[in-house]
N, C-alpha and C. Protein backbone atom coordinates (compact mmCIF):
# COMPACT_ATOMS: atom_id res chain seq x y z
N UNK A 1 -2.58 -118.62 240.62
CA UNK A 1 -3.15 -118.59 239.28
C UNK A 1 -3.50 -117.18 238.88
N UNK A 2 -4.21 -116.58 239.65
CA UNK A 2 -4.76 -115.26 239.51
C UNK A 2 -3.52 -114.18 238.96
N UNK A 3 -1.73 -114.18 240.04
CA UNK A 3 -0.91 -113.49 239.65
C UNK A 3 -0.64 -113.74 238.66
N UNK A 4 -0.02 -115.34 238.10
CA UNK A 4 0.64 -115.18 237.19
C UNK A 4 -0.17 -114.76 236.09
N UNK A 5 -1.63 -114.63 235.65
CA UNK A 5 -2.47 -113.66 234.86
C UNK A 5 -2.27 -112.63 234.62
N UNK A 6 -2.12 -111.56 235.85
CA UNK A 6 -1.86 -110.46 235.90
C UNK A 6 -0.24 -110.11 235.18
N UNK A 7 0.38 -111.13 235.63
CA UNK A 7 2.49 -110.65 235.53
C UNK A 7 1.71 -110.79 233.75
N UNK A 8 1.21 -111.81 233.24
CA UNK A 8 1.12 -112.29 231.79
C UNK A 8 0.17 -110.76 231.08
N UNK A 9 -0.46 -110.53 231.55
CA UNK A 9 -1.57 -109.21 230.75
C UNK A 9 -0.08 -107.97 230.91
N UNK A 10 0.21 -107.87 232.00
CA UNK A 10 1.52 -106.72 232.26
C UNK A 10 2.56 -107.03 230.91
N UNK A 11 3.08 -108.14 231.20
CA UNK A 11 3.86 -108.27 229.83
C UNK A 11 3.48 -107.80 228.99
N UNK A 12 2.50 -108.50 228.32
CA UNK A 12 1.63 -108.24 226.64
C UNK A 12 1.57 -106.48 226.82
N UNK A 13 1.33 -105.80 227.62
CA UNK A 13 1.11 -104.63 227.80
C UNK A 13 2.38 -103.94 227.40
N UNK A 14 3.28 -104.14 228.15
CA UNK A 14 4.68 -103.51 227.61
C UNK A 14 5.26 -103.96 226.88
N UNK A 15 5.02 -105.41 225.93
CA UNK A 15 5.33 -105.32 224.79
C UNK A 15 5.05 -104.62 223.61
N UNK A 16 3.54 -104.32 223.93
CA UNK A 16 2.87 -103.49 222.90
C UNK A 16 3.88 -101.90 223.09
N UNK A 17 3.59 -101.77 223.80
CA UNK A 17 3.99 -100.27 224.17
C UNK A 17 5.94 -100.01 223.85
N UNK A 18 6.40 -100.83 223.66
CA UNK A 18 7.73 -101.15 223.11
C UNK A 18 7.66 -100.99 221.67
N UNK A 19 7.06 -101.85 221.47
CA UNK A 19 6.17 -102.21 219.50
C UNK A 19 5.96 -100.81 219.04
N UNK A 20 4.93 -100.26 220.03
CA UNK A 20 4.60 -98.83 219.71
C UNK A 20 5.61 -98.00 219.78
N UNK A 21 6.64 -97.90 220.44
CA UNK A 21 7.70 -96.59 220.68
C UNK A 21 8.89 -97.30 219.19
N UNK A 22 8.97 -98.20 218.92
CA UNK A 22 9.43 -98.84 217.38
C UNK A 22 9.26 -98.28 216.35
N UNK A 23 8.24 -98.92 216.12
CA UNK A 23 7.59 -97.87 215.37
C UNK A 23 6.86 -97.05 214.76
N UNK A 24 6.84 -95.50 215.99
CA UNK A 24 7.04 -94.58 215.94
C UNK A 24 8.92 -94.17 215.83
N UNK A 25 9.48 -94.50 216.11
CA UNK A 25 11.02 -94.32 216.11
C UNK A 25 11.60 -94.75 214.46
N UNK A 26 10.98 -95.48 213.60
CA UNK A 26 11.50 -95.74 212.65
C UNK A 26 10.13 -94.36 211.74
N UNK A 27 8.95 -94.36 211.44
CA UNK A 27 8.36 -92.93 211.41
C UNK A 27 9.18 -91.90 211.48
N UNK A 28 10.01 -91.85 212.37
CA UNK A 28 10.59 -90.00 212.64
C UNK A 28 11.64 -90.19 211.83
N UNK A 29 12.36 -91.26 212.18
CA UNK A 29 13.33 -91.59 211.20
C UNK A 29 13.68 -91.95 209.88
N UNK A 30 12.42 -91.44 209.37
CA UNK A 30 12.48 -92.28 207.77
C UNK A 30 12.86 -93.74 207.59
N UNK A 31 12.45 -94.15 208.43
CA UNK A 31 13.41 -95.36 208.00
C UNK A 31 11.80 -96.54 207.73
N UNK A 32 10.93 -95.87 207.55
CA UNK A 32 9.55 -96.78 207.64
C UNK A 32 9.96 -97.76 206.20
N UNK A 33 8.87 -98.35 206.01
CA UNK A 33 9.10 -99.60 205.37
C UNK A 33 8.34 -99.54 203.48
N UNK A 34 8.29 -97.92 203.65
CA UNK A 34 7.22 -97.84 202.26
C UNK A 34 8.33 -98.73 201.40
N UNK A 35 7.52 -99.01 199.75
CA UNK A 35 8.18 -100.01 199.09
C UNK A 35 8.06 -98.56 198.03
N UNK A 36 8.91 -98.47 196.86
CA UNK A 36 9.43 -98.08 195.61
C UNK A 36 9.40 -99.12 194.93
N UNK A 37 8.46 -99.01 194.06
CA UNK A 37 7.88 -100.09 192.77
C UNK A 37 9.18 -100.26 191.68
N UNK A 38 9.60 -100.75 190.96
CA UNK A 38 9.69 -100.50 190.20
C UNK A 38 11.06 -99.29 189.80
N UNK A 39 11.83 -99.18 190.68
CA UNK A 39 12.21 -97.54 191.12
C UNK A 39 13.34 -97.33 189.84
N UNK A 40 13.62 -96.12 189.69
CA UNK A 40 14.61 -95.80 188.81
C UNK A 40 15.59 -94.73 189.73
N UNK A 41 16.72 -94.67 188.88
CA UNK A 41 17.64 -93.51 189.60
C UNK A 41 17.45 -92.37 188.49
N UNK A 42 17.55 -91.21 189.53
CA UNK A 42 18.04 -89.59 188.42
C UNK A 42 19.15 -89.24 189.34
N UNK A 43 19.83 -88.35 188.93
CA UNK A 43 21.10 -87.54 189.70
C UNK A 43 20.69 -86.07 189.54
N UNK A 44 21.19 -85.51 190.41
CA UNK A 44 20.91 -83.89 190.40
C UNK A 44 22.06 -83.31 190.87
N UNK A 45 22.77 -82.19 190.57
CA UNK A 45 23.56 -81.12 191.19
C UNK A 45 23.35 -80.02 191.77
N UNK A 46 23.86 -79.90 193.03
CA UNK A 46 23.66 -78.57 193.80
C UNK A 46 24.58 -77.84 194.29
N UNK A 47 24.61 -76.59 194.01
CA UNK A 47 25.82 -75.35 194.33
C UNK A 47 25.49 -75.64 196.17
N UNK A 48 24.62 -75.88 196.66
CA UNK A 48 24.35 -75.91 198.04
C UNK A 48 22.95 -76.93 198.70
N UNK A 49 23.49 -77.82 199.15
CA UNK A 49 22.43 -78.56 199.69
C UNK A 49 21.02 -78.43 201.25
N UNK A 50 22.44 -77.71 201.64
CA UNK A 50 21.40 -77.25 203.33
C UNK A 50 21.51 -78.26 203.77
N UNK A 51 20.62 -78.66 204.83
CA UNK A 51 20.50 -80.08 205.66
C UNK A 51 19.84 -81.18 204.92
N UNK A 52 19.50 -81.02 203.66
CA UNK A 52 19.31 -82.01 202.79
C UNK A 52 20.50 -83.38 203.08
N UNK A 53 19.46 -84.74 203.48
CA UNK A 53 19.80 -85.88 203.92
C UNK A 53 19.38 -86.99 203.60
N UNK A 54 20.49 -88.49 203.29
CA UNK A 54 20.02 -89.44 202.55
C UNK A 54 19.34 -89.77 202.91
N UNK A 55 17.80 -90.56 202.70
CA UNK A 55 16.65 -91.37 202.69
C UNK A 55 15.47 -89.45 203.09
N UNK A 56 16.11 -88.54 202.65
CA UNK A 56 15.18 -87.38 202.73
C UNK A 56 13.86 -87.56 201.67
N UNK A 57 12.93 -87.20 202.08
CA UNK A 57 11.96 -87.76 200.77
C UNK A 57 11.83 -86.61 199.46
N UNK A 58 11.48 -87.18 198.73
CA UNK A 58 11.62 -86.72 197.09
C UNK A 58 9.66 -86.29 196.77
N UNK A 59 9.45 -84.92 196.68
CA UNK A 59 7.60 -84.90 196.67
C UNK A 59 7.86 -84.19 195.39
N UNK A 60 6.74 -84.33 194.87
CA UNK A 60 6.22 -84.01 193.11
C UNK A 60 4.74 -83.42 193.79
N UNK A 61 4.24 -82.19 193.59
CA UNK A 61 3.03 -81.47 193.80
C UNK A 61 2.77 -82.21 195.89
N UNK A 62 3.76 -82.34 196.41
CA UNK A 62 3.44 -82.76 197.82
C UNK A 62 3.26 -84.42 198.15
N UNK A 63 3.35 -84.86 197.02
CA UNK A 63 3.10 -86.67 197.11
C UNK A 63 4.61 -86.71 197.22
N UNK A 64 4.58 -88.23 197.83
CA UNK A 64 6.24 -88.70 197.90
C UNK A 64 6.63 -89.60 196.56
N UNK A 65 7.09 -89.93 195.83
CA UNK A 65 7.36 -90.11 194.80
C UNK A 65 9.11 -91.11 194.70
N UNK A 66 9.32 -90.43 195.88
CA UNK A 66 11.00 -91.08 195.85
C UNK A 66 11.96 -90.80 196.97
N UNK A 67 13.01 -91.67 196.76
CA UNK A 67 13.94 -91.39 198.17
C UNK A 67 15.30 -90.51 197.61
N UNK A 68 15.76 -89.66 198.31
CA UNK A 68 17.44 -89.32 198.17
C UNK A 68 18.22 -90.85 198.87
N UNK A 69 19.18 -91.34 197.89
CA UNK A 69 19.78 -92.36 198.09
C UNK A 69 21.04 -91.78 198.54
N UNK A 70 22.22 -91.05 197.84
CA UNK A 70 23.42 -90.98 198.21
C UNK A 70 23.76 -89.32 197.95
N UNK A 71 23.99 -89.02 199.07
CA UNK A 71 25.02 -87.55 198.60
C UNK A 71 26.57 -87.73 198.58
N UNK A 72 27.20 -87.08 197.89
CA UNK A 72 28.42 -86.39 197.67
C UNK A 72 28.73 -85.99 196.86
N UNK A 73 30.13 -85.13 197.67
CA UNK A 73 30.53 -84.32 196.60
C UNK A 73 31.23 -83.98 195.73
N UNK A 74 31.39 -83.52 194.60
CA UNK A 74 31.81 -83.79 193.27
C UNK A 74 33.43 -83.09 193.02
N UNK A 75 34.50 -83.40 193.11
CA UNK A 75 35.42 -82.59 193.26
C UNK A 75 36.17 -81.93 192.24
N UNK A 76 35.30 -82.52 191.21
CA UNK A 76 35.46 -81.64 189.26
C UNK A 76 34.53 -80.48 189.25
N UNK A 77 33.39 -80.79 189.96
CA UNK A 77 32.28 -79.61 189.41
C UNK A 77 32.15 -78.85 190.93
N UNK A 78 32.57 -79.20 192.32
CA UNK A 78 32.68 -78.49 193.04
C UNK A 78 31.26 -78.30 193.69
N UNK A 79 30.59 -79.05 193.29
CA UNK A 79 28.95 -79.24 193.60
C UNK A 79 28.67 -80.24 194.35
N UNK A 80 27.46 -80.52 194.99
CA UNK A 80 26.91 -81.60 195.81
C UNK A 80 25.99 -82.59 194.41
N UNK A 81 26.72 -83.96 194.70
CA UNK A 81 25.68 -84.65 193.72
C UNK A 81 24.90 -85.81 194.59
N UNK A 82 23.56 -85.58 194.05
CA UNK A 82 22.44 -86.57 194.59
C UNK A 82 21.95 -87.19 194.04
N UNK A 83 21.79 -88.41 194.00
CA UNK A 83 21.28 -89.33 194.21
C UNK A 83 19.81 -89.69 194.39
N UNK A 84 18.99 -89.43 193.42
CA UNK A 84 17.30 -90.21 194.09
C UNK A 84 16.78 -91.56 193.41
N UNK A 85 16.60 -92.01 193.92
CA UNK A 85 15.41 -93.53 193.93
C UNK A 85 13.92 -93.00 193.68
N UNK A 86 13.37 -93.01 192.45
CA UNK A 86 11.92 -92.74 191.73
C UNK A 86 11.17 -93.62 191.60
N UNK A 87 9.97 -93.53 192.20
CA UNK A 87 8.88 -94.82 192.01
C UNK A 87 8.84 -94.95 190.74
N UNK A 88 8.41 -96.22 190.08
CA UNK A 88 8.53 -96.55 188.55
C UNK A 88 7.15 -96.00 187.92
N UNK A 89 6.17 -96.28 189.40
CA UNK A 89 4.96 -95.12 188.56
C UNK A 89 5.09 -93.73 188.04
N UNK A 90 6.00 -93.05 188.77
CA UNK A 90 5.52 -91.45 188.08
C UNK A 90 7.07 -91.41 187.27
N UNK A 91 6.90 -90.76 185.82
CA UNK A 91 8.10 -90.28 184.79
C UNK A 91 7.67 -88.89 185.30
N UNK A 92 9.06 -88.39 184.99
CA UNK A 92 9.09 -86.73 184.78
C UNK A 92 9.80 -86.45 183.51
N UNK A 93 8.98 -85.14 182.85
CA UNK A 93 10.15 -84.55 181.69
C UNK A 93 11.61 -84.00 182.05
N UNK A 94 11.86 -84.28 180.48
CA UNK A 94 13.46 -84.04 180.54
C UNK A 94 13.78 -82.54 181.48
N UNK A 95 12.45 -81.59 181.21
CA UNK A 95 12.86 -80.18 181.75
C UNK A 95 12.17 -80.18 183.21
N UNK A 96 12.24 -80.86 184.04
CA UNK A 96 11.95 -81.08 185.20
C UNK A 96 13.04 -80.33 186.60
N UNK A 97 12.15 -79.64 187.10
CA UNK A 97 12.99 -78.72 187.91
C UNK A 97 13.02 -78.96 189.56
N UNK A 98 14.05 -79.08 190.01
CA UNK A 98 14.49 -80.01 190.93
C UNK A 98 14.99 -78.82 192.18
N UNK A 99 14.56 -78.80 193.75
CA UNK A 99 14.82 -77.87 194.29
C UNK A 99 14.66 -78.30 195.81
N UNK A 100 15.11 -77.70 196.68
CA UNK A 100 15.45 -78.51 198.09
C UNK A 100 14.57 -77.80 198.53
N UNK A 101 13.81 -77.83 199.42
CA UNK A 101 12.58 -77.14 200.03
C UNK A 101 13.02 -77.95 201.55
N UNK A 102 12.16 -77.10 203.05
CA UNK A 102 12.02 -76.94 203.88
C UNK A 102 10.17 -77.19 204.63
N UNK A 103 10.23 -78.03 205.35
CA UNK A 103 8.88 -78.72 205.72
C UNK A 103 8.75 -77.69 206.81
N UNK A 104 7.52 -76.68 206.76
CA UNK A 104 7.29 -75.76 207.81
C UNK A 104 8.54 -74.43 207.73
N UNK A 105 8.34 -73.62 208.86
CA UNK A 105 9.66 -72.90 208.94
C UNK A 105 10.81 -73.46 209.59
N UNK A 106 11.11 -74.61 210.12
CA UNK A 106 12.37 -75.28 210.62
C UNK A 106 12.17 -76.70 210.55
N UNK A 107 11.14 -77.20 209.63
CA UNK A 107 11.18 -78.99 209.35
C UNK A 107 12.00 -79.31 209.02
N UNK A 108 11.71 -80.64 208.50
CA UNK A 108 13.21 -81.36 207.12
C UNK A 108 13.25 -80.73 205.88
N UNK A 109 14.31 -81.01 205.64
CA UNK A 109 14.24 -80.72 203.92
C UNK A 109 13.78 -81.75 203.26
N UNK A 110 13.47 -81.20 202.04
CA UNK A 110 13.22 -82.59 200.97
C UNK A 110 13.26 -81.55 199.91
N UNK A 111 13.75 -82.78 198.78
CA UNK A 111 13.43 -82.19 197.47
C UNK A 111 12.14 -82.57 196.65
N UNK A 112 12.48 -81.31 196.02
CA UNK A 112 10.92 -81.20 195.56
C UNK A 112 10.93 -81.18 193.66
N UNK A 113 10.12 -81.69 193.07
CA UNK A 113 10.04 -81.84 191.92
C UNK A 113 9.30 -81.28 190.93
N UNK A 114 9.60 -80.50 190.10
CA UNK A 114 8.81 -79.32 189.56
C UNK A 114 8.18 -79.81 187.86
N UNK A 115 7.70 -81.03 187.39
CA UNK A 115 7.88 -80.67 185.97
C UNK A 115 6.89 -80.00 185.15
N UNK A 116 8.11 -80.16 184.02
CA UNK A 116 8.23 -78.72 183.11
C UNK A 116 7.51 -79.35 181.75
N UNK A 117 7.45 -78.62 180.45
CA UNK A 117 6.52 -79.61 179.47
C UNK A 117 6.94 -80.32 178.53
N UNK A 118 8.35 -80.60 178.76
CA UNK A 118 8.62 -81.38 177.89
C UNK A 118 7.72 -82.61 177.47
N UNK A 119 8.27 -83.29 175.99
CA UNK A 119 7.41 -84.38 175.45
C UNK A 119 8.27 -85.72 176.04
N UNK A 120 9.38 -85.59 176.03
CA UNK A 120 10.20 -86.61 176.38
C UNK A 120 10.50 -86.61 178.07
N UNK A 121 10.62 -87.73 178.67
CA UNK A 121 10.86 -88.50 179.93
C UNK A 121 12.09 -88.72 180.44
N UNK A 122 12.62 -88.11 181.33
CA UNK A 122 13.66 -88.65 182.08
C UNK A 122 14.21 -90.04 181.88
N UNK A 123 15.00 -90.67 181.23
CA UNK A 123 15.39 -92.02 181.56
C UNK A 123 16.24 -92.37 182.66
N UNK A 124 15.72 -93.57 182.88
CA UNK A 124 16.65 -93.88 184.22
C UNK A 124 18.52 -93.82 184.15
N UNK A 125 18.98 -93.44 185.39
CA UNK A 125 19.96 -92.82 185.28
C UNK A 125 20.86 -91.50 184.67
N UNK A 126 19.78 -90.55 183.93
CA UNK A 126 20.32 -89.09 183.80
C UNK A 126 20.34 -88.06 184.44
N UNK A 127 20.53 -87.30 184.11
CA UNK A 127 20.73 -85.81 185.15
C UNK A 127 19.53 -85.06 184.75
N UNK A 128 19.30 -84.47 186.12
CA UNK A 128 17.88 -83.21 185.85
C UNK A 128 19.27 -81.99 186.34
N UNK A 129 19.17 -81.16 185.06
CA UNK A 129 20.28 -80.35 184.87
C UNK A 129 19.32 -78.81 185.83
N UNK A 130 18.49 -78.75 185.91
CA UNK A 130 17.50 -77.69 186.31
C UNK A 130 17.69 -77.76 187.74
N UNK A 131 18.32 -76.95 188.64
CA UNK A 131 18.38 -77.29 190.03
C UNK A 131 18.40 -75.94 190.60
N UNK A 132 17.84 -75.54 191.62
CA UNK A 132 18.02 -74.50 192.36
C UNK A 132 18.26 -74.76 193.70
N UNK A 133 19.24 -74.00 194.43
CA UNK A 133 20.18 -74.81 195.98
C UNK A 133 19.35 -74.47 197.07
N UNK A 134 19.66 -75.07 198.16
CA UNK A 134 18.54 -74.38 199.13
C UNK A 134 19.11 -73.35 200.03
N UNK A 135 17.92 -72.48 200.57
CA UNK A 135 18.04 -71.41 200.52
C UNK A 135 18.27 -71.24 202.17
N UNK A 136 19.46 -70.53 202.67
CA UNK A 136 20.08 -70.80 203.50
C UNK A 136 19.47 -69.53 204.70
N UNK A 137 18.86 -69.95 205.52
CA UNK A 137 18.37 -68.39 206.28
C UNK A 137 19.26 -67.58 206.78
N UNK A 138 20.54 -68.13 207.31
CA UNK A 138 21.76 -67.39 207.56
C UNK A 138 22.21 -66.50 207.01
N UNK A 139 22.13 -66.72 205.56
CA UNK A 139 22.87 -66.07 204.76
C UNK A 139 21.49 -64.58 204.02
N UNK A 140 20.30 -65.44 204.07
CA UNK A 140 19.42 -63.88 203.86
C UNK A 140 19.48 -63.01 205.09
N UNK A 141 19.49 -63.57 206.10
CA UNK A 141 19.48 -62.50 207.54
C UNK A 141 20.64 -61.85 207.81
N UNK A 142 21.46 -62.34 206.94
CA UNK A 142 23.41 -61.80 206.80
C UNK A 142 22.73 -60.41 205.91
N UNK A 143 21.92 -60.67 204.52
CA UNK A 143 22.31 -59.97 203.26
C UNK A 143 21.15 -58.60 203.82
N UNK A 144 20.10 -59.49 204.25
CA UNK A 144 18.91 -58.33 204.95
C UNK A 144 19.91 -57.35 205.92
N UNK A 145 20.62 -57.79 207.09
CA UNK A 145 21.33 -56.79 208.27
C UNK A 145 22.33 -55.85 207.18
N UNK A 146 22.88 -56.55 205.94
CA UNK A 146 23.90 -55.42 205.53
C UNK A 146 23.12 -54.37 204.46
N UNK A 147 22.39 -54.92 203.92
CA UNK A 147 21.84 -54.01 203.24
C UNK A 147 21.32 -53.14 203.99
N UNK A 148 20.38 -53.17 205.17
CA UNK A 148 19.74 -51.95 205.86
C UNK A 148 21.12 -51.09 206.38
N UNK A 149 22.50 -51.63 206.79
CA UNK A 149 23.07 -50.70 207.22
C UNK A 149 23.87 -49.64 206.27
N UNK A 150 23.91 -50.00 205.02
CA UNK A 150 24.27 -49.47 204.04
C UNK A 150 23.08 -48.55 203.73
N UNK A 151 21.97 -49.09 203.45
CA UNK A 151 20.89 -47.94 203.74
C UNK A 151 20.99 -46.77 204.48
N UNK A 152 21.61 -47.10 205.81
CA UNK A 152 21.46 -45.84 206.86
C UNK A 152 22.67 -45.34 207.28
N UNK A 153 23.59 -45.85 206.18
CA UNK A 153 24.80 -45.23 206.35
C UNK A 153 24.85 -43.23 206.02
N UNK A 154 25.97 -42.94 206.03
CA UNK A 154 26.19 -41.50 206.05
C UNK A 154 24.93 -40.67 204.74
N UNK A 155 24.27 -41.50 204.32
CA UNK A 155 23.44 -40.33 202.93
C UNK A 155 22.58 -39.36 203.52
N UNK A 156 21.75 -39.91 205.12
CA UNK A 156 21.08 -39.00 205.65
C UNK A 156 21.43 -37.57 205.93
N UNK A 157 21.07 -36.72 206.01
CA UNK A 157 21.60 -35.50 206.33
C UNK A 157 21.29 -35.54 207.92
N UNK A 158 22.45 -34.98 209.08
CA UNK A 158 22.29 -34.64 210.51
C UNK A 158 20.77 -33.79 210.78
N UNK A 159 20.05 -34.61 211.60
CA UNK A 159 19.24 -33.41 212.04
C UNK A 159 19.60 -32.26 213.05
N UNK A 160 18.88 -31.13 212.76
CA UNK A 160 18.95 -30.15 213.17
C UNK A 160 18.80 -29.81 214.30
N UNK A 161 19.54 -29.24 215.24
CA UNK A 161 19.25 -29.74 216.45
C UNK A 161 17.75 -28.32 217.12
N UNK A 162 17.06 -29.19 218.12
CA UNK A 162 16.22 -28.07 218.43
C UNK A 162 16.33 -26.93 219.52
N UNK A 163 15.74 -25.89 218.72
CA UNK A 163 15.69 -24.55 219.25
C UNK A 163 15.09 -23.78 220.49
């Protein structure tokens, strides 16, 4: 009587602890269970996305507000088009500025939502034409190394040697 107590508390124990590694595993993964009220779609275009990824979250002043639903890419405009899912609570204006941001110095991306003052509201399903791409560190640590060597290319004059 006494074991099979014990085998029974052991179970319940590593079930929990299963439960728990769940989810936490759907947490890391975005894949948690928040609900979108109400949700609407916008589309956005980007000359460059970065690691921007579907179900990436969508923040307005740091709140989450919405999901990226679908990327691809556009083979008329040569751009990345996205896809977001908007809670039905928050509208944004038409001049609403839309931009891929980076969580920490090597987090996720997410896009981020800037609005602007317009009087009129985004309706569901248009384009936020206002986009800026994200910003690729490769390519500043490319533009930073060439510019300094162009800097220190031949303009210096030889020093003089000493006497």
């Amino acid at each position: 009587m006494n074991r099979s107590r014990i085998d029974l508390g052991v179970g319940i124990f590593v079930a929990i602890g299963i439960l728990a590694l769940l989810f936490l595993a759907l947490k890391v993964g975005n894949l948690g269970g928040e609900t979108l009220r109400d949700a609407y779609e916008l589309t956005a275009n980007f000359d460059n996305i970065g690691g921007l990824k579907a179900r990436a979250p969508v923040k307005a002043s740091g709140v989450l507000v919405g999901r990226v639903t679908d990327i691809h890419y556009d083979r008329e405009k040569f751009q990345a088009h996205v896809t977001l899912k908007i809670d039905g609570r928050y509208r944004f204006p038409k001049d609403t500025f839309a931009t891929i941001n980076t969580s920490g110095l090597l987090g996720e991306q997410y896009l981020g939502l800037e609005p602007g003052g317009d009087e009129k509201d985004l309706a569901p399903g248009e384009t936020i034409t206002k986009t800026q791409s994200a910003v690729v560190l490769e390519k500043l640590i490319s533009r930073f190394m060439f510019d300094k060597a162009a800097e220190g290319g031949g303009d210096k004059p030889a020093a003089e040697p000493a006497k």
